[in-house]
C-alpha atoms as a PDB file:
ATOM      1  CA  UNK A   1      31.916 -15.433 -17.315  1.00  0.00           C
ATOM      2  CA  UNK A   2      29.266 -16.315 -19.964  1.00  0.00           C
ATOM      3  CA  UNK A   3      25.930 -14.538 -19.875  1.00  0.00           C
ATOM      4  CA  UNK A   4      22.400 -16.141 -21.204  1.00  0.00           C
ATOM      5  CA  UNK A   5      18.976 -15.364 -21.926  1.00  0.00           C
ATOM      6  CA  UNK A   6      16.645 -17.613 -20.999  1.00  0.00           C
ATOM      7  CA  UNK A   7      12.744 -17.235 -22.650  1.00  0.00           C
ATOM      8  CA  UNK A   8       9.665 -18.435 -20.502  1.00  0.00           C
ATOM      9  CA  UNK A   9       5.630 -18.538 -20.009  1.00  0.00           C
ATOM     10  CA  UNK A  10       3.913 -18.701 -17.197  1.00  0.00           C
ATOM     11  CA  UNK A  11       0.758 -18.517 -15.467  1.00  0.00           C
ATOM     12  CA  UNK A  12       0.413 -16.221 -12.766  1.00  0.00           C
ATOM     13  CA  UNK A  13      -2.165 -17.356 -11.002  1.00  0.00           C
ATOM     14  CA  UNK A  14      -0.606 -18.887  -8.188  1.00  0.00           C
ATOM     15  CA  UNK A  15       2.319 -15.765  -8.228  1.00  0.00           C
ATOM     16  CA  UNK A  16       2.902 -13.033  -6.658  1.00  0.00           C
ATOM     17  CA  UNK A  17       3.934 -11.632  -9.290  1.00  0.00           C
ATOM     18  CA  UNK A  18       7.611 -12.155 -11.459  1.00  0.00           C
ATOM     19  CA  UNK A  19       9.737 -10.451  -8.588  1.00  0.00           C
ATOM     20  CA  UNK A  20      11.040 -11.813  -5.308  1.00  0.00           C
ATOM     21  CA  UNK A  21       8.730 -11.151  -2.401  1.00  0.00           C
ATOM     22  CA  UNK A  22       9.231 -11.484   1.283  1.00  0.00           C
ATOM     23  CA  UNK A  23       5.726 -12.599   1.240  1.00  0.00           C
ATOM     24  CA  UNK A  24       4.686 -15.038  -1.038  1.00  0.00           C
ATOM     25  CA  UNK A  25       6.057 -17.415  -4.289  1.00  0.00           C
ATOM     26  CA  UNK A  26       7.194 -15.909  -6.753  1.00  0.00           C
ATOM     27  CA  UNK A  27       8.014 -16.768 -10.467  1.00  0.00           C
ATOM     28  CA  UNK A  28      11.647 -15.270 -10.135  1.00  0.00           C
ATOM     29  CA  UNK A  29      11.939 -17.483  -7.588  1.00  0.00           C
ATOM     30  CA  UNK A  30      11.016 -20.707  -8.336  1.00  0.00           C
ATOM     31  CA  UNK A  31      13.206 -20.200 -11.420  1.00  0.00           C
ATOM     32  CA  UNK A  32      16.013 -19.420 -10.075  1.00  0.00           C
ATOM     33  CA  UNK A  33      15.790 -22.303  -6.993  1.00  0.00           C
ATOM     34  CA  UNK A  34      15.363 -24.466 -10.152  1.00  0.00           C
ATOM     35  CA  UNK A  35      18.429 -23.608 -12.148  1.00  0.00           C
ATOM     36  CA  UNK A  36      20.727 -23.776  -9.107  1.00  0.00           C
ATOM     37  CA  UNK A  37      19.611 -27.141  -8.312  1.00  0.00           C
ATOM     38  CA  UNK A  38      20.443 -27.930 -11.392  1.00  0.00           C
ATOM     39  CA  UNK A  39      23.214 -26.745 -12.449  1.00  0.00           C
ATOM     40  CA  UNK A  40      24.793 -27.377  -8.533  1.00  0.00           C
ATOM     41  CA  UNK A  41      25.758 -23.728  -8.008  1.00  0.00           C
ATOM     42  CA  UNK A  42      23.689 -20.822  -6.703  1.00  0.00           C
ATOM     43  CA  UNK A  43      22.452 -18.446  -9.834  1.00  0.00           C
ATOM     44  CA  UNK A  44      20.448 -15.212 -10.112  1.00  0.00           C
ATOM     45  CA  UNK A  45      18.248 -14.869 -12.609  1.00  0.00           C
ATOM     46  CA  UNK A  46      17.512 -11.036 -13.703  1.00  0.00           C
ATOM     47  CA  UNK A  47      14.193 -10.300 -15.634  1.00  0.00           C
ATOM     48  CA  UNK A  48      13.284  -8.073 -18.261  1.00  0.00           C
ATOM     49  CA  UNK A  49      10.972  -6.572 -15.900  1.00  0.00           C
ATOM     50  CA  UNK A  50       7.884  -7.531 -13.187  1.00  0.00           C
ATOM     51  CA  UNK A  51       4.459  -8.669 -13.926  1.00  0.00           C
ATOM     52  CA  UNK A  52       2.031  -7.877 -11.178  1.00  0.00           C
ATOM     53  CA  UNK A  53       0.703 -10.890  -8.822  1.00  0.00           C
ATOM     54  CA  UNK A  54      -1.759 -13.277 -11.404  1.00  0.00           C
ATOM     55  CA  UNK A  55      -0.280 -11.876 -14.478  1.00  0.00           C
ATOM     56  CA  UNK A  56       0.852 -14.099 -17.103  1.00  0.00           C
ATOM     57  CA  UNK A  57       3.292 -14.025 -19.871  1.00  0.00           C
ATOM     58  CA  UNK A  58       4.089 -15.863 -22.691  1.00  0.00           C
ATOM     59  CA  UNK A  59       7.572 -14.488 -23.590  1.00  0.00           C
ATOM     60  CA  UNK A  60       9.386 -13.387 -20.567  1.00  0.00           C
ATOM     61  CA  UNK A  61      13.309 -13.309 -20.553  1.00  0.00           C
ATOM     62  CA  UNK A  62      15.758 -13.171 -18.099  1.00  0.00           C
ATOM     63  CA  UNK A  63      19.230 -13.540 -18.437  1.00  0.00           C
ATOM     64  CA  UNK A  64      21.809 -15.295 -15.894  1.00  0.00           C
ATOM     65  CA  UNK A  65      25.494 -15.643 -15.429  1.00  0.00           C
ATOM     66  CA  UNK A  66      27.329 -18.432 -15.760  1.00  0.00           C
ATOM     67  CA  UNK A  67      31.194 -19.199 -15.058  1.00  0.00           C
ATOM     68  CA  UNK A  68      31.391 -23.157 -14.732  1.00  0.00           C
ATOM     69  CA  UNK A  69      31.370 -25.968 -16.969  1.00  0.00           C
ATOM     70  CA  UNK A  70      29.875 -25.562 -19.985  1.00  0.00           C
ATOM     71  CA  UNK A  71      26.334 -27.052 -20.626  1.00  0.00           C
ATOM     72  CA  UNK A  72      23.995 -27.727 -23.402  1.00  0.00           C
ATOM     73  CA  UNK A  73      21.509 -24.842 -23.944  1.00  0.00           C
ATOM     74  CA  UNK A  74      19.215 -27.714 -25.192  1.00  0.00           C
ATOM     75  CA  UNK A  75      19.941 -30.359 -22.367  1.00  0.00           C
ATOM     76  CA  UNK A  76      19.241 -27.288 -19.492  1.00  0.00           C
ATOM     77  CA  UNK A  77      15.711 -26.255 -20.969  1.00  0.00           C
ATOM     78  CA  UNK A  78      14.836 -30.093 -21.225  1.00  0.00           C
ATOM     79  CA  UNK A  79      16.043 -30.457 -17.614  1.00  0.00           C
ATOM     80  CA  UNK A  80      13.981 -27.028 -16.080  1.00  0.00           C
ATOM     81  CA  UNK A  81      10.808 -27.945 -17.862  1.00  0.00           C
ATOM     82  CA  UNK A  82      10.938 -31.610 -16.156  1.00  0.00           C
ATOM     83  CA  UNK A  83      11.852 -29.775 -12.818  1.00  0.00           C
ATOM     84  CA  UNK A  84       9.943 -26.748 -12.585  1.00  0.00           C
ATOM     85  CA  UNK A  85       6.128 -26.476 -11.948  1.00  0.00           C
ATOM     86  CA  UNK A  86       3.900 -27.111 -14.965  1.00  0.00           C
ATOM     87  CA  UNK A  87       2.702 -23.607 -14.413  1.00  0.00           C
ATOM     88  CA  UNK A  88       6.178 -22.391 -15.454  1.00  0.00           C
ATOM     89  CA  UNK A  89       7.489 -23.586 -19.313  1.00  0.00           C
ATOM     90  CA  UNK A  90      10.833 -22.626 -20.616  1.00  0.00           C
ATOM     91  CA  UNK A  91      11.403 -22.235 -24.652  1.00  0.00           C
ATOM     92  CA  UNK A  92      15.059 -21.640 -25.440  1.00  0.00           C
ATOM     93  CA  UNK A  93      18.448 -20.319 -23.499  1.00  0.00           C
ATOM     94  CA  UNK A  94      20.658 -18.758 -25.779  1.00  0.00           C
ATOM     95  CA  UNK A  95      23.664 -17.544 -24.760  1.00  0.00           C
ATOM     96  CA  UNK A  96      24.169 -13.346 -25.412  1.00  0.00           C
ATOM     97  CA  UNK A  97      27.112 -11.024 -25.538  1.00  0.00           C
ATOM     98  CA  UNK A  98      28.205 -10.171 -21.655  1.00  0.00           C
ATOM     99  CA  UNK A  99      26.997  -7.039 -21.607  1.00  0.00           C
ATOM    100  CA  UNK A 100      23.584  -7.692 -22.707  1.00  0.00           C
ATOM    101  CA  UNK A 101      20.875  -6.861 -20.085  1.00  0.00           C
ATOM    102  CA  UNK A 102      17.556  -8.392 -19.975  1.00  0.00           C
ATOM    103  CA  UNK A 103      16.010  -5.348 -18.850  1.00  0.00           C
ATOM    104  CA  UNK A 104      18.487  -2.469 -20.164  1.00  0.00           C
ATOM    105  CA  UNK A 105      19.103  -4.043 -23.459  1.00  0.00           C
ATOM    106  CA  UNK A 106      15.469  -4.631 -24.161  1.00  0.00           C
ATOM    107  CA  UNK A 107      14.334  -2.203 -26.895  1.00  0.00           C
ATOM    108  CA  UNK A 108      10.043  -2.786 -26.257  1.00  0.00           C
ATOM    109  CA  UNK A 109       8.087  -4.742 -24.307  1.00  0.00           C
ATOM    110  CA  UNK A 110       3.988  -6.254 -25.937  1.00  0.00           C
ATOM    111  CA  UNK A 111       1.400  -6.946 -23.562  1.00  0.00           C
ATOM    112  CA  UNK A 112      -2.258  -7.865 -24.534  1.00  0.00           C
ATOM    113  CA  UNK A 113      -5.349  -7.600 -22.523  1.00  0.00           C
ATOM    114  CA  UNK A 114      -8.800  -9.733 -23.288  1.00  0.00           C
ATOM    115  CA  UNK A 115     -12.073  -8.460 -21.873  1.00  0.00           C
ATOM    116  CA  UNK A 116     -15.005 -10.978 -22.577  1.00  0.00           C
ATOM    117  CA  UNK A 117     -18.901  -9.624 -23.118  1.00  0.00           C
ATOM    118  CA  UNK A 118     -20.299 -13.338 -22.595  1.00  0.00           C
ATOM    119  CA  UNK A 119     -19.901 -15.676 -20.136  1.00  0.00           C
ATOM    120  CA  UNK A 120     -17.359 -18.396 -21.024  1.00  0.00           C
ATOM    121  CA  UNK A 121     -16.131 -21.251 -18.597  1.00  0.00           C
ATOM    122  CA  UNK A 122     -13.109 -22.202 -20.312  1.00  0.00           C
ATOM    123  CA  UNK A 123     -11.712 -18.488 -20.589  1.00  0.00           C
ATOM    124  CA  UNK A 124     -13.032 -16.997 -17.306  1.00  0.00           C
ATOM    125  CA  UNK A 125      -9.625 -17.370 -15.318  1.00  0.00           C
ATOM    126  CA  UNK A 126      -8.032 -15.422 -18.714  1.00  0.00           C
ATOM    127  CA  UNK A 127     -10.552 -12.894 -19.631  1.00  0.00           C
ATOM    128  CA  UNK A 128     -11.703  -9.752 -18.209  1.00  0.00           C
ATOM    129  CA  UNK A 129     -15.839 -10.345 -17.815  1.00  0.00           C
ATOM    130  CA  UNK A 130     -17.798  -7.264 -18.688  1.00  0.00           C
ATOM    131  CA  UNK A 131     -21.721  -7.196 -18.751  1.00  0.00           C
ATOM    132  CA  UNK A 132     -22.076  -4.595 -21.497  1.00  0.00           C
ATOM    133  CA  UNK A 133     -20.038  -4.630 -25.219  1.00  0.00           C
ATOM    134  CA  UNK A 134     -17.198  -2.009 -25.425  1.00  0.00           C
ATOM    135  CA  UNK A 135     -16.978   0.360 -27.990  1.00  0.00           C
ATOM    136  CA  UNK A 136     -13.947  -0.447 -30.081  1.00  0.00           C
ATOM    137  CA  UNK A 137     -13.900   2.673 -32.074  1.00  0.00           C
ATOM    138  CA  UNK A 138     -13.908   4.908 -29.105  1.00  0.00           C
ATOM    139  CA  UNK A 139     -11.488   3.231 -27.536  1.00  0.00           C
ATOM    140  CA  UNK A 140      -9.329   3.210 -30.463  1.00  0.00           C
ATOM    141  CA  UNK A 141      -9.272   7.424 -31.191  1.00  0.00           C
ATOM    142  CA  UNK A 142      -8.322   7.636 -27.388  1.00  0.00           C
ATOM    143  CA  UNK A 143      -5.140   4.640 -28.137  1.00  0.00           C
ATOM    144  CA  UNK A 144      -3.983   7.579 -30.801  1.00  0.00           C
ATOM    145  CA  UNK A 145      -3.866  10.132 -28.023  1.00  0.00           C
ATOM    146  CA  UNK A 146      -1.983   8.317 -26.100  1.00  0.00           C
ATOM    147  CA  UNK A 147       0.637   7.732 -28.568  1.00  0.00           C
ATOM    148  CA  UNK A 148       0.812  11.521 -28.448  1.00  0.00           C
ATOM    149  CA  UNK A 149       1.958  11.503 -25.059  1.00  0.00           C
ATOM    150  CA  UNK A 150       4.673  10.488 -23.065  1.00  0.00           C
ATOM    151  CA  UNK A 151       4.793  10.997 -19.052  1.00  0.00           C
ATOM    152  CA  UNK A 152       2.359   8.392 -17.744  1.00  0.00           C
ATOM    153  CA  UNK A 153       2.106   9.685 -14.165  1.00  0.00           C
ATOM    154  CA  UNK A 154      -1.341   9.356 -14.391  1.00  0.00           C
ATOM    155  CA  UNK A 155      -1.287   5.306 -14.826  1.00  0.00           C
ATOM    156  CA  UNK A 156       1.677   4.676 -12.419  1.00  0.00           C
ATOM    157  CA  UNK A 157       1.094   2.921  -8.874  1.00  0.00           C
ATOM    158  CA  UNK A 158       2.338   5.670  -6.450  1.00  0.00           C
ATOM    159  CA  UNK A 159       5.371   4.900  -4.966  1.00  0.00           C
ATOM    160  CA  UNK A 160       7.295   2.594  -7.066  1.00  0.00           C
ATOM    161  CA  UNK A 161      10.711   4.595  -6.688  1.00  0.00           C
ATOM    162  CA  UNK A 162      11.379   4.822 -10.675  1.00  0.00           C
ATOM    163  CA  UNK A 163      13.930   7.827 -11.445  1.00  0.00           C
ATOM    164  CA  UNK A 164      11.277   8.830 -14.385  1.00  0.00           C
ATOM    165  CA  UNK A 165       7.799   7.963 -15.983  1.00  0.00           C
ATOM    166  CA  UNK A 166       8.663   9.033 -19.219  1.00  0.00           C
ATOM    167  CA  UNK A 167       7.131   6.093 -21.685  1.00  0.00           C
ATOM    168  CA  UNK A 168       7.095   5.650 -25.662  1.00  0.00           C
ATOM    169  CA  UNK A 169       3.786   3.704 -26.254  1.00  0.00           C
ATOM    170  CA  UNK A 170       4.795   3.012 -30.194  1.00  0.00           C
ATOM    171  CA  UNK A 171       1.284   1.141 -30.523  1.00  0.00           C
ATOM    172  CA  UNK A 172      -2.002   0.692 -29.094  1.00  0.00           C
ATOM    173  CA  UNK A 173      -4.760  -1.008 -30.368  1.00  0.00           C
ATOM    174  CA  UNK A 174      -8.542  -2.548 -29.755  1.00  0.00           C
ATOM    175  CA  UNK A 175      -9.269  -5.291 -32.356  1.00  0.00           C
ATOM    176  CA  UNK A 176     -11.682  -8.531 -31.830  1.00  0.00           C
ATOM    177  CA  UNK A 177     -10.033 -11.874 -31.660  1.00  0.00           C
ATOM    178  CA  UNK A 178     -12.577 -14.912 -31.566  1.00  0.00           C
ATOM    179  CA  UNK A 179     -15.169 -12.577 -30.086  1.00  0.00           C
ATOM    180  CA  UNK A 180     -12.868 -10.963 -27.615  1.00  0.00           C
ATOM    181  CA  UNK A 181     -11.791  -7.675 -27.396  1.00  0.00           C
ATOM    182  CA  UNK A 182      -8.047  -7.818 -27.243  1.00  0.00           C
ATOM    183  CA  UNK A 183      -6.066  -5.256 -26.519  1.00  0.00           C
ATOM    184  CA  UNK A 184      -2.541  -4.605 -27.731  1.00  0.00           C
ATOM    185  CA  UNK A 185       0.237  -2.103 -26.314  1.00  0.00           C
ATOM    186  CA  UNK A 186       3.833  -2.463 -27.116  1.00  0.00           C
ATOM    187  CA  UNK A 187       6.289   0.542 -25.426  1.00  0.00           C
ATOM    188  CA  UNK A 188       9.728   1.024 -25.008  1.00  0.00           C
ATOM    189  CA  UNK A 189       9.323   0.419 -21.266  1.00  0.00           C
ATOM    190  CA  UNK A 190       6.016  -0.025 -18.653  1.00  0.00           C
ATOM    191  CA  UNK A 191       5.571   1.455 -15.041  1.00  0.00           C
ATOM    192  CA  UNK A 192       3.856  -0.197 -12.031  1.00  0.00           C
ATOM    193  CA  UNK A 193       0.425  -0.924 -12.994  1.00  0.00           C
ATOM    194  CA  UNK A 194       0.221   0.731 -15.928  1.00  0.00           C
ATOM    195  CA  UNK A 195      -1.387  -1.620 -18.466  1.00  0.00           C
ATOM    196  CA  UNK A 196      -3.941  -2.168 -16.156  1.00  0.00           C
ATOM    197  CA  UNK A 197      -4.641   1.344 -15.465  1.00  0.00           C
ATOM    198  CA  UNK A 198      -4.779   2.637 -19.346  1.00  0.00           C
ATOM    199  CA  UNK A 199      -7.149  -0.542 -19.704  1.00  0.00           C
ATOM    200  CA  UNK A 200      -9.480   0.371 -16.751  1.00  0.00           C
ATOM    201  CA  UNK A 201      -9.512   3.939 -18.154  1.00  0.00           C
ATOM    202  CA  UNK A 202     -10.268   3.282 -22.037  1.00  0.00           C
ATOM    203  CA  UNK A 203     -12.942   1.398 -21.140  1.00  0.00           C
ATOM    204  CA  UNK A 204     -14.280   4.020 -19.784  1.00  0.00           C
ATOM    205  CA  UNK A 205     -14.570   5.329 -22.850  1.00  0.00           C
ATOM    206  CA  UNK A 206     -16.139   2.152 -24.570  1.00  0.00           C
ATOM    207  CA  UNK A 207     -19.245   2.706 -22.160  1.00  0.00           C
ATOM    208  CA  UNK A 208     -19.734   6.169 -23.153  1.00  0.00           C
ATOM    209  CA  UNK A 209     -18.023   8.088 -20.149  1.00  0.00           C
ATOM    210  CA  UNK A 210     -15.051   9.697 -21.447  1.00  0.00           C
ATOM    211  CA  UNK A 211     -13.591  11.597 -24.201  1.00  0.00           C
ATOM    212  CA  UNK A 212     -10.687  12.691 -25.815  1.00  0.00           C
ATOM    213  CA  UNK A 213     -10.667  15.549 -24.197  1.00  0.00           C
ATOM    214  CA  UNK A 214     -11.125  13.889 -20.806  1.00  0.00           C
ATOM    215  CA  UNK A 215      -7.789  11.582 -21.800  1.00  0.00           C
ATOM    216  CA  UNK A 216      -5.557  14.194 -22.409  1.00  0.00           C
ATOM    217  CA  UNK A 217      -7.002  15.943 -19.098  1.00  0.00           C
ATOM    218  CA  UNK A 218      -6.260  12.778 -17.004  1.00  0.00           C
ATOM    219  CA  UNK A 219      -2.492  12.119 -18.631  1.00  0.00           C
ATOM    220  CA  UNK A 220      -1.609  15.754 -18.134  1.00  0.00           C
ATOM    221  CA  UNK A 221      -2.966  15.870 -14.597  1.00  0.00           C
ATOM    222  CA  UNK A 222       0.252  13.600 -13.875  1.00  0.00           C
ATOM    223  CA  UNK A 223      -2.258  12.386 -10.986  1.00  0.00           C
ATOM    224  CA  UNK A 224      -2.974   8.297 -10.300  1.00  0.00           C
ATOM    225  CA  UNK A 225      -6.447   9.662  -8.839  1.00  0.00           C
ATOM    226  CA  UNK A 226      -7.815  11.099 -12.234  1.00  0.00           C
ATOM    227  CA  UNK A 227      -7.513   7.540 -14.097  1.00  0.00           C
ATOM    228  CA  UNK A 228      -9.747   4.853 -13.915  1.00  0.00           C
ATOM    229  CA  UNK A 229      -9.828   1.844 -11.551  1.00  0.00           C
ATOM    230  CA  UNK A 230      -6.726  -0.670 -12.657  1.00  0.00           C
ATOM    231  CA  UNK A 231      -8.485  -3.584 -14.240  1.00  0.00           C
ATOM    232  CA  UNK A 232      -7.992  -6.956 -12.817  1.00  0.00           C
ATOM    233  CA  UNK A 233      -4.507  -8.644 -13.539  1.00  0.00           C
ATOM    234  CA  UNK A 234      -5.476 -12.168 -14.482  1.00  0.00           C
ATOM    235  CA  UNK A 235      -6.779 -10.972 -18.064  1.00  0.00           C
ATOM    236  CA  UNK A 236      -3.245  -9.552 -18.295  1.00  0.00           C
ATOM    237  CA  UNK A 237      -0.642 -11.389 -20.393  1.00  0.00           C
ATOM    238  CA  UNK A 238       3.029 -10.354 -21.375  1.00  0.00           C
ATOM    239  CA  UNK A 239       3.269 -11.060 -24.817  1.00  0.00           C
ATOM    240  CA  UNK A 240       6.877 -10.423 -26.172  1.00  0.00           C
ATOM    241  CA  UNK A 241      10.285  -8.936 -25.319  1.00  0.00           C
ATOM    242  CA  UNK A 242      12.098  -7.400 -28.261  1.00  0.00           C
ATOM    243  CA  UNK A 243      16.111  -6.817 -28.870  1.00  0.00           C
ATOM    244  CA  UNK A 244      18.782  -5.823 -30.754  1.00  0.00           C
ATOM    245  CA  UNK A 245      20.402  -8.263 -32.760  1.00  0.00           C
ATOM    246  CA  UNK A 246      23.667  -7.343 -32.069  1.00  0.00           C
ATOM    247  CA  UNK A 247      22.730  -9.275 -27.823  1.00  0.00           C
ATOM    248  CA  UNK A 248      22.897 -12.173 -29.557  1.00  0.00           C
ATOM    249  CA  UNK A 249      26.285 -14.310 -29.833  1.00  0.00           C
END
């Protein structure tokens, strides 16, 4: 049995998000349908975690097992991206060591988040649309306190059945990119809805209506209802998956 890692964007706007639902297409999915057509044998495809319905990513992985004839890594990503949706793109398939995990063996996981203070139609379906400017630099001391912190309650959808919501946010950042504010979090692991619901809260802060001293009373209220709304996925984009070297055959 041979294991691989496939890498993949997507746009999520016509998603319901990376997982299998009983209600809807998702981008697991349509994935996996493809590769079984393809390579005449039924395959599941495991991801390195779920993006929430009209999220996007630009370097997803998933990893498959494989036990018949052997293929081309570069023949199969030339055959999915002819098959699948133009919506979905793969970049490479590597093969991995067999006990490398796309999820387990993952070591952080980058996500960026644009918010927009002018109207734009060529970035509205990517881009957050405020009608004030944020403050960067407030939003930036509370990204250090969260860094201080690592139980995330407070950001999680309720529900969600993890055993813990212990995180290790090992950077946070506001910076402008082409006259977007851009946000940048890379952690060891995410919960349900938590990118969206840091976002919705620091920007809270970059009108004005929160401190640091209101963070730190949100995170350790371990309470969904202190945090601010979740802002809207479709500004949300999955930017990298990181591993080990030693995954790689």
């Amino acid at each position: 049995m041979s294991r691989f890692f496939i890498t993949l964007s997507y746009n999520g706007k016509n998603y319901a998000g990376w997982q299998i639902q009983p209600n809807g297409m998702s981008v697991q999915q349509t994935l996996q349908e493809a590769l079984s057509l393809i390579l005449r044998s039924e395959v599941k495809v495991v991801g390195a975690g779920r993006t929430d319905a009209g999220v996007h990513a630009r370097g997803m992985v998933a990893h498959f097992d494989w036990e018949g004839d052997p293929f081309s890594p570069g023949d199969l990503v030339c055959k999915l991206n002819n098959f699948l949706p133009k919506d979905i793109s793969l970049s490479a398939v590597r093969q991995v060591r067999p006990d490398a995990h796309a999820r387990f063996s993952a070591l952080s996981r980058t996500y960026k988040y644009y918010v927009a203070a002018a109207k734009d139609p060529f970035l509205h379906e990517y881009t957050y649309r405020l009608f004030f400017q944020p403050d960067l630099e407030a939003m930036n001391l509370l990204c250090g306190v969260l860094r201080e912190y690592e139980d995330f309650t407070s950001f999680s959808k309720l529900h969600t059945g993890v055993k813990t919501n212990i995180c290790r946010i090992e950077h946070a950042r506001w910076e402008m990119e082409d006259g977007l504010s851009v946000f940048t979090v890379r952690a060891d692991r995410f919960l349900r809805n938590m990118v969206r619901a840091i976002v919705g809260t620091l920007l809270e802060a970059g009108r004005g209506r929160l401190n640091e001293q209101g963070l730190r009373r949100i995170i350790e209220a371990r309470n969904r209802g202190e945090a601010g709304d979740s802002a809207p996925g479709h500004a949300l984009f999955l930017e990298r998956v990181a591993y080990p070297e030693a995954v790689w055959m």
